[in-house]
Protein backbone atom coordinates (compact mmCIF):
# COMPACT_ATOMS: atom_id res chain seq x y z
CA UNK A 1 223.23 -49.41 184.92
CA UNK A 2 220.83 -51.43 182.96
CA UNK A 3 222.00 -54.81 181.44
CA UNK A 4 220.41 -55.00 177.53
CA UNK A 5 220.71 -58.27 175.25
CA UNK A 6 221.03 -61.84 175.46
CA UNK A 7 222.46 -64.11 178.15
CA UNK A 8 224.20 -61.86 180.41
CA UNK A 9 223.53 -58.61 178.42
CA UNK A 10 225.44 -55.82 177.75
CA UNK A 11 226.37 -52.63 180.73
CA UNK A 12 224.50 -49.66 179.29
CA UNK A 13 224.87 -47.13 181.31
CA UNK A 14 221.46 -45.12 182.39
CA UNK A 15 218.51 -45.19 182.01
CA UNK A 16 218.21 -41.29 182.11
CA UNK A 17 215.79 -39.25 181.35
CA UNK A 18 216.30 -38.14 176.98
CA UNK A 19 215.31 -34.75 177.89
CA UNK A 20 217.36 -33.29 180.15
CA UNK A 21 220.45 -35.69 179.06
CA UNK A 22 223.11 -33.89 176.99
CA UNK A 23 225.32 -36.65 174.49
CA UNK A 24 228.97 -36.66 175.27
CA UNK A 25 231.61 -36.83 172.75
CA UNK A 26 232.11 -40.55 172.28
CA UNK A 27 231.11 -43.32 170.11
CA UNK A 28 228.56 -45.45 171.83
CA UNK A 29 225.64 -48.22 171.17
CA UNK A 30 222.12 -45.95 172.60
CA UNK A 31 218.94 -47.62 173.30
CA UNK A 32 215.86 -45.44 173.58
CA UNK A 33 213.24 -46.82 176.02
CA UNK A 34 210.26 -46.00 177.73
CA UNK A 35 208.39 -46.78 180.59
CA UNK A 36 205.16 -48.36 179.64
CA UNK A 37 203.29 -48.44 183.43
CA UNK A 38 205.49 -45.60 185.38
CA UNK A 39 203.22 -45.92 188.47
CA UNK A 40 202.31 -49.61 188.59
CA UNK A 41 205.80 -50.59 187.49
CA UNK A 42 208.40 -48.01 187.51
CA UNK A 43 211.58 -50.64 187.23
CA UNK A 44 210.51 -51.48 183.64
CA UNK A 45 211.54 -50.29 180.49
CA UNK A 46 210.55 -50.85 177.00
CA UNK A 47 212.83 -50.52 174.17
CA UNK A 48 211.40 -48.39 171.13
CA UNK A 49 214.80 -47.81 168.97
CA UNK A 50 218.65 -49.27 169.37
CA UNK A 51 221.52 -47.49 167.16
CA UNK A 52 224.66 -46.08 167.52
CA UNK A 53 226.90 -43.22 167.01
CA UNK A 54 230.77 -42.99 165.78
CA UNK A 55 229.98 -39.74 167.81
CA UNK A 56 226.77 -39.41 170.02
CA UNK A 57 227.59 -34.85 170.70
CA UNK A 58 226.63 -35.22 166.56
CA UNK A 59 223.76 -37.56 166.00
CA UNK A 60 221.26 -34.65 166.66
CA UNK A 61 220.16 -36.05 170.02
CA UNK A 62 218.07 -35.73 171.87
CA UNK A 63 215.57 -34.66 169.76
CA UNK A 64 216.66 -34.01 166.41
CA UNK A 65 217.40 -37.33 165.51
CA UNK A 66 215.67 -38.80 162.25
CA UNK A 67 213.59 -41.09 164.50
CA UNK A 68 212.99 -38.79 167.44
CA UNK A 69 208.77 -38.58 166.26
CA UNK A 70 208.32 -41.72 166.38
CA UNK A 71 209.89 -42.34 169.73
CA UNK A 72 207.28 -39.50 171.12
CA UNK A 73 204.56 -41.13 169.27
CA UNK A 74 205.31 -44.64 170.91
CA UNK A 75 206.07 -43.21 174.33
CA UNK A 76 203.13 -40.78 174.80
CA UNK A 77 205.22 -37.89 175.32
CA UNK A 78 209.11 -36.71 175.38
CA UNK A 79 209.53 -36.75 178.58
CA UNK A 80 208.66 -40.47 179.10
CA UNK A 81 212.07 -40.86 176.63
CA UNK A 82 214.94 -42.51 178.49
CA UNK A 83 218.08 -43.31 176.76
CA UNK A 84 220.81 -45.35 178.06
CA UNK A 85 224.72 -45.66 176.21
CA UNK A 86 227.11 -48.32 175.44
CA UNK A 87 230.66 -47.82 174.65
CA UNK A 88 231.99 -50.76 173.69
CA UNK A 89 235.57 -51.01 175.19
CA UNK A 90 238.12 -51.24 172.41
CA UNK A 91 235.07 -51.95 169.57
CA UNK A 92 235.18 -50.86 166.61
CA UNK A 93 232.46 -50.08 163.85
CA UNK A 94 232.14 -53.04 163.58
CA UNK A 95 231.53 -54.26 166.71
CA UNK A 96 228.49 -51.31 167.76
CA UNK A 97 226.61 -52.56 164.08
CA UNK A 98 226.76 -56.13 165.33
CA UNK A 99 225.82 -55.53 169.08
CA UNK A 100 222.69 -53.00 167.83
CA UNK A 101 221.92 -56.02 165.03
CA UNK A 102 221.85 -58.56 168.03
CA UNK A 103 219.58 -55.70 170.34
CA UNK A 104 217.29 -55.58 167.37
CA UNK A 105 216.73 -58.70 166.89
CA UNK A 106 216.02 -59.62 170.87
CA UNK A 107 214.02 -56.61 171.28
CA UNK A 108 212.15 -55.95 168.28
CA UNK A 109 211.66 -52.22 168.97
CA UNK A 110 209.31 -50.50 167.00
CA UNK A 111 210.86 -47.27 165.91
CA UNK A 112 214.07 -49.65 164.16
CA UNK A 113 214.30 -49.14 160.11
CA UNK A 114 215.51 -52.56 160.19
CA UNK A 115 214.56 -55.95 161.76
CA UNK A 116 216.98 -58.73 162.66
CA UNK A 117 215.72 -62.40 163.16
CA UNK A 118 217.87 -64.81 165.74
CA UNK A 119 217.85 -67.57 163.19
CA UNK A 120 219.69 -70.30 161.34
CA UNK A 121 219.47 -71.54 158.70
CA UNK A 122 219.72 -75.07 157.68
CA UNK A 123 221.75 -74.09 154.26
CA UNK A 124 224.00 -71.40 155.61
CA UNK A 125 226.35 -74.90 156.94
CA UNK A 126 224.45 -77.42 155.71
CA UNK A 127 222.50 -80.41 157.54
CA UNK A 128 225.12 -83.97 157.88
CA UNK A 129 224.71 -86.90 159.85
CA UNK A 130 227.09 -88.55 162.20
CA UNK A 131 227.34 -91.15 164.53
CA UNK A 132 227.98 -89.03 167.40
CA UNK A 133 224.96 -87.08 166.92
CA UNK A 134 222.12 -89.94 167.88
CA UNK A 135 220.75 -90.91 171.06
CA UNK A 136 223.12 -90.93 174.19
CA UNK A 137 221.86 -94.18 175.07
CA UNK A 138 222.87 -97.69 173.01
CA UNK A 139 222.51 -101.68 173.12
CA UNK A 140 226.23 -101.63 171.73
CA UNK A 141 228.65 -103.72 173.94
CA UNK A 142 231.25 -101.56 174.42
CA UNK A 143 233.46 -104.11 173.94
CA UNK A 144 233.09 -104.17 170.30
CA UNK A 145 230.61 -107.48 170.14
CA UNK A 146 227.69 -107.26 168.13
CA UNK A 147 225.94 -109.93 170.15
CA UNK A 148 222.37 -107.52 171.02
CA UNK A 149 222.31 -107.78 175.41
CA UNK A 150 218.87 -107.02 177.10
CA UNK A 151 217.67 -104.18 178.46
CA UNK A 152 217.75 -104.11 182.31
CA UNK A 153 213.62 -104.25 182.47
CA UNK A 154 213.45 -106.92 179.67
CA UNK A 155 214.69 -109.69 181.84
């Protein structure tokens, strides 16, 4: 198992090795990795590509996917492919386009059509002011007086 995402991540199971791996019949998140220093660091994966599959037996893996050149291209070779599969318990849709958007935008793999940026911004909810969002610390009495006391070190 190899966590994948933000915060705690999400299980994928694998890495295994894209070549000899045959897809099973289910509809799964996939991440395509590689490993960029095998001998120096063999724990470490790259990710090139992260999509998904209402079926992953019919998305012409392992090698006849649209993007499969580009993974051999990044990765040297086909056999330094590794995939590794999420199926998202009870998602939908839905919820495999929104956890490959999120992967996309942490990982920034290469071989994506699409980029994703983790931002916000200010118009999508607009920018407001309110007293509870200043500076934790005040002068205020909290009794309500508006009689300014001194600061401990202005004694």
């Amino acid at each position: 198992m190899i966590r994948l995402g933000s915060l705690a991540g999400y299980p994928f199971e694998g890495p295994r090795v894209l070549g000899g791996w045959t897809p099973p019949a289910i509809a799964a998140v996939f991440a395509i990795l590689y490993r960029a220093d095998p001998d120096g660091k063999p724990y470490d994966y790259a990710v090139l590509d992260v999509d998904h599959a209402d079926n992953l037996a019919e998305a012409r893996l392992p090698f006849g996917h649209a993007r499969a050149r580009c993974w051999e291209r990044r990765a040297g070779n086909k056999w330094n492919l590794h995939i590794c599969t999420y199926e998202v318990p009870g998602g939908l849709r839905s919820h495999r386009e929104q956890i490959v958007r999120e992967l996309i935008s942490v990982y920034r793999p290469g071989c994506a059509p699409e980029q994703f940026d983790q931002v916000w911004e200010d118009e999508w909810i607009g920018s407001y002011r309110a007293p509870t969002a200043g500076p934790l610390t005040t002068t205020r009495d909290p009794s309500g007086s508006t009689e300014r006391r001194p600061e401990p070190d202005e004694s």
